[in-house]
C-alpha atoms as a PDB file:
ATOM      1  CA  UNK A   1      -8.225  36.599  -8.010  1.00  0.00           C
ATOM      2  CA  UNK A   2     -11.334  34.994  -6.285  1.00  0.00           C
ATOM      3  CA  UNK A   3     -11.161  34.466  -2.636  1.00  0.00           C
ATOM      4  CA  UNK A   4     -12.125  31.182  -2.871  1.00  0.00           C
ATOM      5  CA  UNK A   5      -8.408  30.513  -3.865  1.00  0.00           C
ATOM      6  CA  UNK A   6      -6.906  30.202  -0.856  1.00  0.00           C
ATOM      7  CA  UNK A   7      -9.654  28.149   1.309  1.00  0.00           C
ATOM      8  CA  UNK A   8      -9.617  27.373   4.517  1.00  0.00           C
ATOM      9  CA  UNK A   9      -7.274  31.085   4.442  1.00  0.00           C
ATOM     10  CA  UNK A  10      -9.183  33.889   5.904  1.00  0.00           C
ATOM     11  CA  UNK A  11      -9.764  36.658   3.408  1.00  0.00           C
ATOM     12  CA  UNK A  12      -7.115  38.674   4.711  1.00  0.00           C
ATOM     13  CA  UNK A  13      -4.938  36.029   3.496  1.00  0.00           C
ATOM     14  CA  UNK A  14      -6.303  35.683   0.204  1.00  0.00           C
ATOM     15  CA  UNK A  15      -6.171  40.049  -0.447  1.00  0.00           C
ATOM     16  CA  UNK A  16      -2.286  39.382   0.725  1.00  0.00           C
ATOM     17  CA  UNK A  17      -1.160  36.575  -1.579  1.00  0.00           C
ATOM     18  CA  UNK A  18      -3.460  38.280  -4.394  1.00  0.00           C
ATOM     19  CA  UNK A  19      -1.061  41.355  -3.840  1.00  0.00           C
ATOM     20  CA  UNK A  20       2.744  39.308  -3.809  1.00  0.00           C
ATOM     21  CA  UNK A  21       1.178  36.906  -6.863  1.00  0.00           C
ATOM     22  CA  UNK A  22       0.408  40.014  -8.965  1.00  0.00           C
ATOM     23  CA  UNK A  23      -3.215  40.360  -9.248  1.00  0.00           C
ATOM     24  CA  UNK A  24      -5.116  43.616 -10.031  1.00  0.00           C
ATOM     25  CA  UNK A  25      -7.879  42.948  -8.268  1.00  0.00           C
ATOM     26  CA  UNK A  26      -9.947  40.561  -6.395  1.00  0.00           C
ATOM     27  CA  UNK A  27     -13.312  38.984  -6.545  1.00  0.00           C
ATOM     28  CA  UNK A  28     -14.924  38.097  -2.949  1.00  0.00           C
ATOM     29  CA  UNK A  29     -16.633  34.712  -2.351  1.00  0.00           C
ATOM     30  CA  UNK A  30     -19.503  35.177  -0.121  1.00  0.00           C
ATOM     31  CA  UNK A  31     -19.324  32.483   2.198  1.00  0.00           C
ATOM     32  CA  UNK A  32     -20.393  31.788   6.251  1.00  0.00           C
ATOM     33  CA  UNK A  33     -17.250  34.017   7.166  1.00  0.00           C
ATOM     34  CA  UNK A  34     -18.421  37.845   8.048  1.00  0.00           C
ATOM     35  CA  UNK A  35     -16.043  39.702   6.736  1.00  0.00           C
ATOM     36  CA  UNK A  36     -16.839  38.249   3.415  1.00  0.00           C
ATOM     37  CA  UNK A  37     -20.164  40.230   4.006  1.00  0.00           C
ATOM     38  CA  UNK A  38     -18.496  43.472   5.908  1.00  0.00           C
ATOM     39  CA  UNK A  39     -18.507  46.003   3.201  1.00  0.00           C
ATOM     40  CA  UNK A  40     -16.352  48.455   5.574  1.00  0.00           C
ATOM     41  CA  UNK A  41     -13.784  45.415   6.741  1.00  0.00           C
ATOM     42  CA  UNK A  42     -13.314  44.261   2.733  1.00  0.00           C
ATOM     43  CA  UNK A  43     -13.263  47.969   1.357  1.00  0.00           C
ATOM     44  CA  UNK A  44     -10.122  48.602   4.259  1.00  0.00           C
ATOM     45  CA  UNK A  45      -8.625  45.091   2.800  1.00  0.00           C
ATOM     46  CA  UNK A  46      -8.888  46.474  -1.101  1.00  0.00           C
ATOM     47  CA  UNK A  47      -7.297  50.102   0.750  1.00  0.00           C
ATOM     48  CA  UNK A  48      -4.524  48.383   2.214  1.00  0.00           C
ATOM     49  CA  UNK A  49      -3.598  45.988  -0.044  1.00  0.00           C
ATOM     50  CA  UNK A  50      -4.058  48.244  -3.384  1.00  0.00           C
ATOM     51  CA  UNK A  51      -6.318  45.724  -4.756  1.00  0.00           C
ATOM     52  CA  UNK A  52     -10.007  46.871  -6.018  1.00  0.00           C
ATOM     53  CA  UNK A  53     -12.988  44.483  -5.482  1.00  0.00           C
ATOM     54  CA  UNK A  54     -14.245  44.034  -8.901  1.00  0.00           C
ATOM     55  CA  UNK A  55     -16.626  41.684  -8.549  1.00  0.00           C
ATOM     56  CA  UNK A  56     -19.005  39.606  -5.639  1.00  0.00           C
ATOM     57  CA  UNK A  57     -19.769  35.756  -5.638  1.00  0.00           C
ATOM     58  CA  UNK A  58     -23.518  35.474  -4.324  1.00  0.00           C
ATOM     59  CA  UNK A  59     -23.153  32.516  -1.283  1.00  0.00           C
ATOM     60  CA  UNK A  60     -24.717  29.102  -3.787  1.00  0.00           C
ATOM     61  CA  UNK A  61     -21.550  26.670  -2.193  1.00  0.00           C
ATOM     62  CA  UNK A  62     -22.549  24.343   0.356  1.00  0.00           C
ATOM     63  CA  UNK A  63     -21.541  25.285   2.685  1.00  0.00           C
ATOM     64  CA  UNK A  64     -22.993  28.977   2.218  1.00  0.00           C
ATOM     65  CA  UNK A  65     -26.000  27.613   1.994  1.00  0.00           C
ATOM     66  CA  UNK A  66     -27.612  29.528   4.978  1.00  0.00           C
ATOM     67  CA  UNK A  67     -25.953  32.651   4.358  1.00  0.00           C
ATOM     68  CA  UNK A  68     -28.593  35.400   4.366  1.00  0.00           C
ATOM     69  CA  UNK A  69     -31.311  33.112   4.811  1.00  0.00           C
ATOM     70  CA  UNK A  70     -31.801  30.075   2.359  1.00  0.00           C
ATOM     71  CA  UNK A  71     -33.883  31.920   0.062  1.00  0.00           C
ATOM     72  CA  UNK A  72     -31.756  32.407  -3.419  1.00  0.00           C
ATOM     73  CA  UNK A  73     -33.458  35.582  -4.853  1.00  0.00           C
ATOM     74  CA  UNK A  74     -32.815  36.796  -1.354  1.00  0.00           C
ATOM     75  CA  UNK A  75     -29.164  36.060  -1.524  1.00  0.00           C
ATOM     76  CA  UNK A  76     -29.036  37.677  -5.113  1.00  0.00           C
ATOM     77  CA  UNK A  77     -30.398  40.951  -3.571  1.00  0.00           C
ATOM     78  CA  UNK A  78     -28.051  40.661  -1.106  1.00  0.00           C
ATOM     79  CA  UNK A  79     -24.782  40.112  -3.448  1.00  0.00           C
ATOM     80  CA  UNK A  80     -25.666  42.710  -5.491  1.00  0.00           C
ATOM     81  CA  UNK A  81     -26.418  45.733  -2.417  1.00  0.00           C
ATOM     82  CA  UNK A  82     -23.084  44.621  -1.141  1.00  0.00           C
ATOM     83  CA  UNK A  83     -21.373  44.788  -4.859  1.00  0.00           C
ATOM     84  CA  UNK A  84     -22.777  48.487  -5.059  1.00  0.00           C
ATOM     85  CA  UNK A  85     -21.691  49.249  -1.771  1.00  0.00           C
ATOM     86  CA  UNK A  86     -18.122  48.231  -3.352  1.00  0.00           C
ATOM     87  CA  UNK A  87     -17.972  49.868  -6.286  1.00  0.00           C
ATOM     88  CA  UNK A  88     -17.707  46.353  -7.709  1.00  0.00           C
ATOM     89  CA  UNK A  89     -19.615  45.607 -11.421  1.00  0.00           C
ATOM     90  CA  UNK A  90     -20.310  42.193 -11.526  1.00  0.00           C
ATOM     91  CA  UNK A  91     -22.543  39.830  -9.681  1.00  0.00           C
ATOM     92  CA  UNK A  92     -21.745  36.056 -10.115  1.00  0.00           C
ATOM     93  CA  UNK A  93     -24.761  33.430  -9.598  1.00  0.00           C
ATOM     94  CA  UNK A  94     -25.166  29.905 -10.426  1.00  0.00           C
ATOM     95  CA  UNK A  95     -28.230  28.803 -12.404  1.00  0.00           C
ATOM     96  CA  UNK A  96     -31.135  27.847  -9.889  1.00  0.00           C
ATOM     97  CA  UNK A  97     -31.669  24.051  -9.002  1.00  0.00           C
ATOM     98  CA  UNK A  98     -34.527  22.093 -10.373  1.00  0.00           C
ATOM     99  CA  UNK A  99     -36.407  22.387  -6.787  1.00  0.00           C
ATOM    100  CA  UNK A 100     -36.374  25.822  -6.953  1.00  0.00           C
ATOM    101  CA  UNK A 101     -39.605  26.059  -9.018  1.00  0.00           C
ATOM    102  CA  UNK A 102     -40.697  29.543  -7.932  1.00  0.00           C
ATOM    103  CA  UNK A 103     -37.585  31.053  -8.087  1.00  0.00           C
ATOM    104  CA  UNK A 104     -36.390  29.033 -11.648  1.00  0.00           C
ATOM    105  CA  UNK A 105     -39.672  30.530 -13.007  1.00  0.00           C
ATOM    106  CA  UNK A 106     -38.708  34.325 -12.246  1.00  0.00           C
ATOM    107  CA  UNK A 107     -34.935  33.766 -12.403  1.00  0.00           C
ATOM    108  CA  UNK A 108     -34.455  35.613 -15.611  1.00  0.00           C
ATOM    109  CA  UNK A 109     -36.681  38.410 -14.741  1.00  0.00           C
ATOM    110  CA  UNK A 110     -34.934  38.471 -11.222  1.00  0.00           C
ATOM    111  CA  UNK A 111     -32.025  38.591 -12.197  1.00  0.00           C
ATOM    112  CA  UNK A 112     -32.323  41.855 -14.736  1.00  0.00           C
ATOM    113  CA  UNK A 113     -33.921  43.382 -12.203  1.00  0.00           C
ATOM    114  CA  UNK A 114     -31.493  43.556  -9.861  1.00  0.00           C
ATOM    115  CA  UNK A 115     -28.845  44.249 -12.110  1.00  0.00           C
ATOM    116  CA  UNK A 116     -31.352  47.586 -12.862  1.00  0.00           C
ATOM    117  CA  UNK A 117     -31.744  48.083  -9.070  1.00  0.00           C
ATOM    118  CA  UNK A 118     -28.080  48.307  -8.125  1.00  0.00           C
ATOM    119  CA  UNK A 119     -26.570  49.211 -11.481  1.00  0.00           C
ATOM    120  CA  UNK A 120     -24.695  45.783 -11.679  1.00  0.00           C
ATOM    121  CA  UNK A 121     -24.092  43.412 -13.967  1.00  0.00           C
ATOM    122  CA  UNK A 122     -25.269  39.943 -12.928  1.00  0.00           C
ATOM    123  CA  UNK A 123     -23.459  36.802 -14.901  1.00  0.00           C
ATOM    124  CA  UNK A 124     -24.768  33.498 -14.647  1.00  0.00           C
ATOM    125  CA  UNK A 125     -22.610  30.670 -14.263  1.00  0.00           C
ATOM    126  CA  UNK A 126     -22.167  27.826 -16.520  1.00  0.00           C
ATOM    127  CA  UNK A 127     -22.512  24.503 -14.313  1.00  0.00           C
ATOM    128  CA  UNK A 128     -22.628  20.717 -14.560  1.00  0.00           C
ATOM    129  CA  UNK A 129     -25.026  17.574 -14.724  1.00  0.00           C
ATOM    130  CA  UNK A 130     -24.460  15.636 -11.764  1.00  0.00           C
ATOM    131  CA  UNK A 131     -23.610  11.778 -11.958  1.00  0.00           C
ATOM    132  CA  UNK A 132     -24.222   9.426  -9.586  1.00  0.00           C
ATOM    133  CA  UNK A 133     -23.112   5.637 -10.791  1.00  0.00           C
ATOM    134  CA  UNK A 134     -24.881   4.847 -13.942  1.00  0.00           C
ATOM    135  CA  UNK A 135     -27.459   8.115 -13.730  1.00  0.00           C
ATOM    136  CA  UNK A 136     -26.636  11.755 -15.278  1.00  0.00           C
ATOM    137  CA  UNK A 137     -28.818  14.140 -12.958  1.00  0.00           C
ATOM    138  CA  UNK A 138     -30.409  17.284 -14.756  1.00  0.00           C
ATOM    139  CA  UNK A 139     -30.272  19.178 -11.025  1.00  0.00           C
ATOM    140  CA  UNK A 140     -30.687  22.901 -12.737  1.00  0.00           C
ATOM    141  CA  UNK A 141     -33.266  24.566 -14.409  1.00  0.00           C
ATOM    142  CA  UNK A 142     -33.282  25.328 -17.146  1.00  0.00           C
ATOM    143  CA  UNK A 143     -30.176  23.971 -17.060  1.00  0.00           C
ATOM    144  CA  UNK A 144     -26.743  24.190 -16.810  1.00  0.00           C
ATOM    145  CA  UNK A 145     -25.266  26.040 -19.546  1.00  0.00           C
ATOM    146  CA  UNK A 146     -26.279  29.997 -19.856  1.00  0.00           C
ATOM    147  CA  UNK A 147     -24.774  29.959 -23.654  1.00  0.00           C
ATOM    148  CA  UNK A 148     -27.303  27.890 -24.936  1.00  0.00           C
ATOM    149  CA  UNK A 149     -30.257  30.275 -23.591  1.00  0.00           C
ATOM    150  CA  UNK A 150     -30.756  34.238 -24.576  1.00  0.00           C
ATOM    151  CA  UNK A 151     -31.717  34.325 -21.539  1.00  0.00           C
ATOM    152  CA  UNK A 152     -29.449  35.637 -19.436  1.00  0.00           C
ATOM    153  CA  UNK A 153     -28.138  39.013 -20.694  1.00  0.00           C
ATOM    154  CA  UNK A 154     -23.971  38.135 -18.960  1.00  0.00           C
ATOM    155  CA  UNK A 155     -22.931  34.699 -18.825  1.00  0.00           C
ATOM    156  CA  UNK A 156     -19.872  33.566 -16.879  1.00  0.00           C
ATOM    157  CA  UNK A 157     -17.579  30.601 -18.078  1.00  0.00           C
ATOM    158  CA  UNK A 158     -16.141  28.567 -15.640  1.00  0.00           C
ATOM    159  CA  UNK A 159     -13.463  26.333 -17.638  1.00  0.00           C
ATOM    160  CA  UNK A 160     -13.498  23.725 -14.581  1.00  0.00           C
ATOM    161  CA  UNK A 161     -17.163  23.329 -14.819  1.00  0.00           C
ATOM    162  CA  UNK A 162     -16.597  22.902 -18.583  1.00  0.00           C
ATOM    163  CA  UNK A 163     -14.707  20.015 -18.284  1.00  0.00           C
ATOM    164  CA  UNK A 164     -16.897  18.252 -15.382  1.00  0.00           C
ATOM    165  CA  UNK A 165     -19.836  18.750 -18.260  1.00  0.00           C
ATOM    166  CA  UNK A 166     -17.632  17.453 -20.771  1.00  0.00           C
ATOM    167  CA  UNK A 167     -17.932  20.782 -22.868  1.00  0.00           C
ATOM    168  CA  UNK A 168     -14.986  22.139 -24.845  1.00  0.00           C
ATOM    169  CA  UNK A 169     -14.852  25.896 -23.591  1.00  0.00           C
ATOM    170  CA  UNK A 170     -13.836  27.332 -26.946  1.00  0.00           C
ATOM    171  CA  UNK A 171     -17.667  26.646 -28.076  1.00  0.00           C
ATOM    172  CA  UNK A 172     -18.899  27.411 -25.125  1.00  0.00           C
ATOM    173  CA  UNK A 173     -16.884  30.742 -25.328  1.00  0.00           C
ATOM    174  CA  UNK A 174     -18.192  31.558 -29.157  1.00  0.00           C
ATOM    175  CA  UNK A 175     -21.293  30.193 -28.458  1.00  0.00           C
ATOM    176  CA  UNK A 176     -21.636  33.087 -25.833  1.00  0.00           C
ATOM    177  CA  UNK A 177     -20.805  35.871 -27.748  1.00  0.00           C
ATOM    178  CA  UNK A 178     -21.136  39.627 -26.721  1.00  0.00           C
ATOM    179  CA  UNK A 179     -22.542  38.011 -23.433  1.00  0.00           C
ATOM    180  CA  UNK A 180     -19.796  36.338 -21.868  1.00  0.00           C
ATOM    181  CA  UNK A 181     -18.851  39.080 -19.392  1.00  0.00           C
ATOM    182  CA  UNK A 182     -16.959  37.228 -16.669  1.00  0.00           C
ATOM    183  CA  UNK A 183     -14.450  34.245 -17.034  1.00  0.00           C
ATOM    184  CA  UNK A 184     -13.169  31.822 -14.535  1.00  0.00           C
ATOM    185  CA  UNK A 185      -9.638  30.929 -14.803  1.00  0.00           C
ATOM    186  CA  UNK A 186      -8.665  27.399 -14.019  1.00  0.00           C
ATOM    187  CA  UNK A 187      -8.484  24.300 -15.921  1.00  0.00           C
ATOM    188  CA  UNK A 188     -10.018  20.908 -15.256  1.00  0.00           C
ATOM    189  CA  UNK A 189      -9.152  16.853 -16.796  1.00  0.00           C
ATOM    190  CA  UNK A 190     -12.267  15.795 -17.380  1.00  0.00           C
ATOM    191  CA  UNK A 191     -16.191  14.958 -16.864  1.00  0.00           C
ATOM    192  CA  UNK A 192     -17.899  13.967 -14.035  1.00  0.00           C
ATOM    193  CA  UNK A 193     -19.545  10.881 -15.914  1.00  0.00           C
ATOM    194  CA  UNK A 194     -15.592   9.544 -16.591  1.00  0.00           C
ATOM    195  CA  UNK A 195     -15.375   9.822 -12.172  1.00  0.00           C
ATOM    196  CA  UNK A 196     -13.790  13.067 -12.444  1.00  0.00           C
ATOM    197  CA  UNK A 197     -14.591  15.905  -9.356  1.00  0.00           C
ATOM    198  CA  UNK A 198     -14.311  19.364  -9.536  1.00  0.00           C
ATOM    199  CA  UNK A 199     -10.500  20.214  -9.526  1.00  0.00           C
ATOM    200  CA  UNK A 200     -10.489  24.048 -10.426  1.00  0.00           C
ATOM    201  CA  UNK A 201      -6.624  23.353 -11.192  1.00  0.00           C
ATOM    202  CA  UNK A 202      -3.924  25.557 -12.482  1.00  0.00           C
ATOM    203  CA  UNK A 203      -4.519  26.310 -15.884  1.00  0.00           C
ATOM    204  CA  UNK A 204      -2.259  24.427 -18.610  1.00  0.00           C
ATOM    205  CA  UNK A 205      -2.634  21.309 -16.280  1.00  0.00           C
ATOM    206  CA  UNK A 206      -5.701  20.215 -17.182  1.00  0.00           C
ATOM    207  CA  UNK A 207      -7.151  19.758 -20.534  1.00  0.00           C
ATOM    208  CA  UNK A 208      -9.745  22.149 -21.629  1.00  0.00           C
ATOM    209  CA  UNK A 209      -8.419  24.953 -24.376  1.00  0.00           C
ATOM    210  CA  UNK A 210      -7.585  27.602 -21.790  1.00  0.00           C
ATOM    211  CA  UNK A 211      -4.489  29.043 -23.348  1.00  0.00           C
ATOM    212  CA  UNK A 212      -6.991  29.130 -27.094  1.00  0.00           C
ATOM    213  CA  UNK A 213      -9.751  30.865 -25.165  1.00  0.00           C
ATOM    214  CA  UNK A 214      -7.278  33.339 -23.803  1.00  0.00           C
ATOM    215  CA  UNK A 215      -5.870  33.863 -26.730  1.00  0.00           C
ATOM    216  CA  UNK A 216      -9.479  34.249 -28.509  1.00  0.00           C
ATOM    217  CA  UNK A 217     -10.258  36.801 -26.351  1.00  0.00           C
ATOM    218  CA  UNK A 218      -7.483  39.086 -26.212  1.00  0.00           C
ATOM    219  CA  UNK A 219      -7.308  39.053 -30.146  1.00  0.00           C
ATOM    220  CA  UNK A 220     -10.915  40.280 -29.686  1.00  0.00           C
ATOM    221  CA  UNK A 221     -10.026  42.851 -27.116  1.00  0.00           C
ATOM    222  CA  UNK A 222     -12.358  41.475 -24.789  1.00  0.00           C
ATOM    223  CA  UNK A 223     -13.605  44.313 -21.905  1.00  0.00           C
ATOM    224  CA  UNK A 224     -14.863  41.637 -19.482  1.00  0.00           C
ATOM    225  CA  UNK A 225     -13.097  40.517 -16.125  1.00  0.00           C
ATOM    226  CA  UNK A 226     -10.580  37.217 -15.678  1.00  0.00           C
ATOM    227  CA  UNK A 227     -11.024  35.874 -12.493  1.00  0.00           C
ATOM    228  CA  UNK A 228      -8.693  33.158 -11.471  1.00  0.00           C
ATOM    229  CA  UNK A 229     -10.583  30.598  -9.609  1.00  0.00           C
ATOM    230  CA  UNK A 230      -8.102  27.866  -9.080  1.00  0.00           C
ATOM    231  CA  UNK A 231      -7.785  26.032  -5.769  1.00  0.00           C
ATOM    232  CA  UNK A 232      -4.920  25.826  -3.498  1.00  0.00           C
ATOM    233  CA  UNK A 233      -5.829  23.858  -0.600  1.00  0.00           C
ATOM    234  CA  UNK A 234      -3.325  21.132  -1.567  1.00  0.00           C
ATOM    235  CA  UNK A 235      -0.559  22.949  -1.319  1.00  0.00           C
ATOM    236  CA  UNK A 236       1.431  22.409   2.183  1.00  0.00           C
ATOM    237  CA  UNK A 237       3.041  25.734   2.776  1.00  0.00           C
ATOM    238  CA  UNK A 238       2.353  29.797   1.703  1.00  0.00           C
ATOM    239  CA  UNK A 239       4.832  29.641  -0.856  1.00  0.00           C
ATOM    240  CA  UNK A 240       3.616  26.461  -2.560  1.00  0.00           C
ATOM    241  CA  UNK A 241       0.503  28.280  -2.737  1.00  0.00           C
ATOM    242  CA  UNK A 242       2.016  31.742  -3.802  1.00  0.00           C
ATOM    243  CA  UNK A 243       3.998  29.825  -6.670  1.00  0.00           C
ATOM    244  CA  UNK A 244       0.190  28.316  -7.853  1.00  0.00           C
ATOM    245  CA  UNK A 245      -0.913  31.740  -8.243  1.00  0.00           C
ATOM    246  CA  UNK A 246       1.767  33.462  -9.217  1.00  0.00           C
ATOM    247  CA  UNK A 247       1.411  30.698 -12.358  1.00  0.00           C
ATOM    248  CA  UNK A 248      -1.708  31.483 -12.770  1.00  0.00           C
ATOM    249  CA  UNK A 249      -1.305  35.253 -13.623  1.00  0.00           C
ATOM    250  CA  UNK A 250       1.957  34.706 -15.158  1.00  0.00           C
ATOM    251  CA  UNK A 251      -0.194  32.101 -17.585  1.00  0.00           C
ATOM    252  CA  UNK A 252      -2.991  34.959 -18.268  1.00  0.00           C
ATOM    253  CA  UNK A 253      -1.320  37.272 -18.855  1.00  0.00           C
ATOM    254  CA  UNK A 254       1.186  35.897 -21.694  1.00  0.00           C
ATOM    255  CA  UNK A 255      -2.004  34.185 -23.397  1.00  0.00           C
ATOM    256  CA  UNK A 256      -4.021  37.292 -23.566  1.00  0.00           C
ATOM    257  CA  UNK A 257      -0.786  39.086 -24.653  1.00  0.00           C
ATOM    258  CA  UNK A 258      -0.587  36.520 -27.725  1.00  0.00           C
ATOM    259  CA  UNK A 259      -4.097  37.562 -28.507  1.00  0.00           C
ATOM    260  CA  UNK A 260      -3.416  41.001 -28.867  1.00  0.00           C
ATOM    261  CA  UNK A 261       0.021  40.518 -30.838  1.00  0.00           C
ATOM    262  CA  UNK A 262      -2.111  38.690 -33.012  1.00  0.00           C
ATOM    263  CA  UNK A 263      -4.819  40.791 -34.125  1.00  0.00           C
ATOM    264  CA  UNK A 264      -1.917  43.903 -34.455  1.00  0.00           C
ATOM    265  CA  UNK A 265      -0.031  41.484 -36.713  1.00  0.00           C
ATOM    266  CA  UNK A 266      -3.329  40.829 -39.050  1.00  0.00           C
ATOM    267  CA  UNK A 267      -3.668  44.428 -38.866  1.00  0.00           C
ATOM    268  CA  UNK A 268      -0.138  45.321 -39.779  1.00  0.00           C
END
């Protein structure tokens, strides 16, 4: 389970409802709050709470965006040293934005680089065009869907930011390969040219293929790491929010298990 899950909730709160909903692990958003950067605090939180960190969100949100300084390689170098220091294996990053020359010309370089330097693997997120009125934005470079490029050597697939793109996440998934290495969980209803906004919802309410691409990937015995992403911020109480995750691994977990019944049952 990402920490993002449970925003505004401190990150405390997100390793403790991680731990009643079921998880086996947690990813940590880097955001503005320290101990999201405190590789002593988090690695007592993943002590106490039985939960390994696999995995570290580099600070791209908003409202991250002067987290260790506003340069992006910077904040790469950054995610990754802390991901090491946590014994996590996976670095998540978005795609660089079109004003980012310098850095969009190095990215891909950059980024397997760093994975070298701290022996990490860094995915690169699939993202979205942006839509304002009438006009469909190209805002990153060279744009944003890693499947489409060799490029980047991991690719993560974000099923909400499928749907805002208007992609179907089954293609995206096959069109990815041996490189998709990371997965979102969450589910969105549709693309941000029809007015929709980034809803990160529980999967099975929205309407991209997430139970198929589940299913896809357990029948391949996929190695990679399921992160549930989904957010929680409408819910009014703790236990509104518990039930939304609890869901959420309840859902993964039966649709990876069909998977793997499946591929046993074409090899029986």
């Amino acid at each position: 389970m990402s920490t993002s899950c449970v925003f505004p909730l401190s990150t405390e709160d997100a390793f403790r409802l991680a731990e009643q909903a079921g998880f086996d692990g947690i990813e940590v958003m880097v955001t503005q709050d320290p101990t999201t950067r405190d590789s002593v605090g988090l690695t007592r939180l993943a002590h106490r709470f039985r939960l390994p960190i696999l995995s570290v969100h580099a600070p791209v949100l908003t409202r991250s965006q002067f987290v260790w300084s506003t340069d992006p390689a910077h904040k790469l170098e950054r995610s990754a040293e802390l991901a090491a220091r946590l014994g996590a294996t996976t670095v998540v990053v978005h795609p660089p934005y079109r004003w980012q020359m310098r850095y969009a010309r190095r990215f891909v370089d950059h980024v397997a680089a760093v994975s070298a330097r701290y022996g990490v693997e860094v995915a690169v997120e699939n993202m979205f065009p942006l839509t304002v009125g009438p006009v469909t934005l190209r805002v990153f470079s060279p744009g944003p869907d890693p499947t489409t490029s060799d490029a980047p050597a991991a690719v993560t697939l974000d099923f909400s930011h499928a749907a805002l793109a208007g992609r179907d996440s089954l293609e995206m998934t096959m069109a990815a390969g041996d490189r998709l290495r990371h997965v979102h969980l969450c589910d969105g209803t549709g693309s941000m040219a029809e007015g929709h906004r980034d809803e990160h919802l529980v999967p099975g309410h929205g309407t991209q293929p997430v139970a198929e691409v589940l299913q896809y990937l357990g029948h391949r015995r996929w190695q990679g790491s399921l992160i549930a992403e989904v957010a929680t911020g409408a819910a009014a109480t703790d236990s509104e929010r518990l039930e939304m995750l609890v869901e959420t691994v309840q859902f993964a977990r039966r649709q990876m298990s069909i998977g793997r019944s499946r591929r046993q049952g074409a090899s029986a």
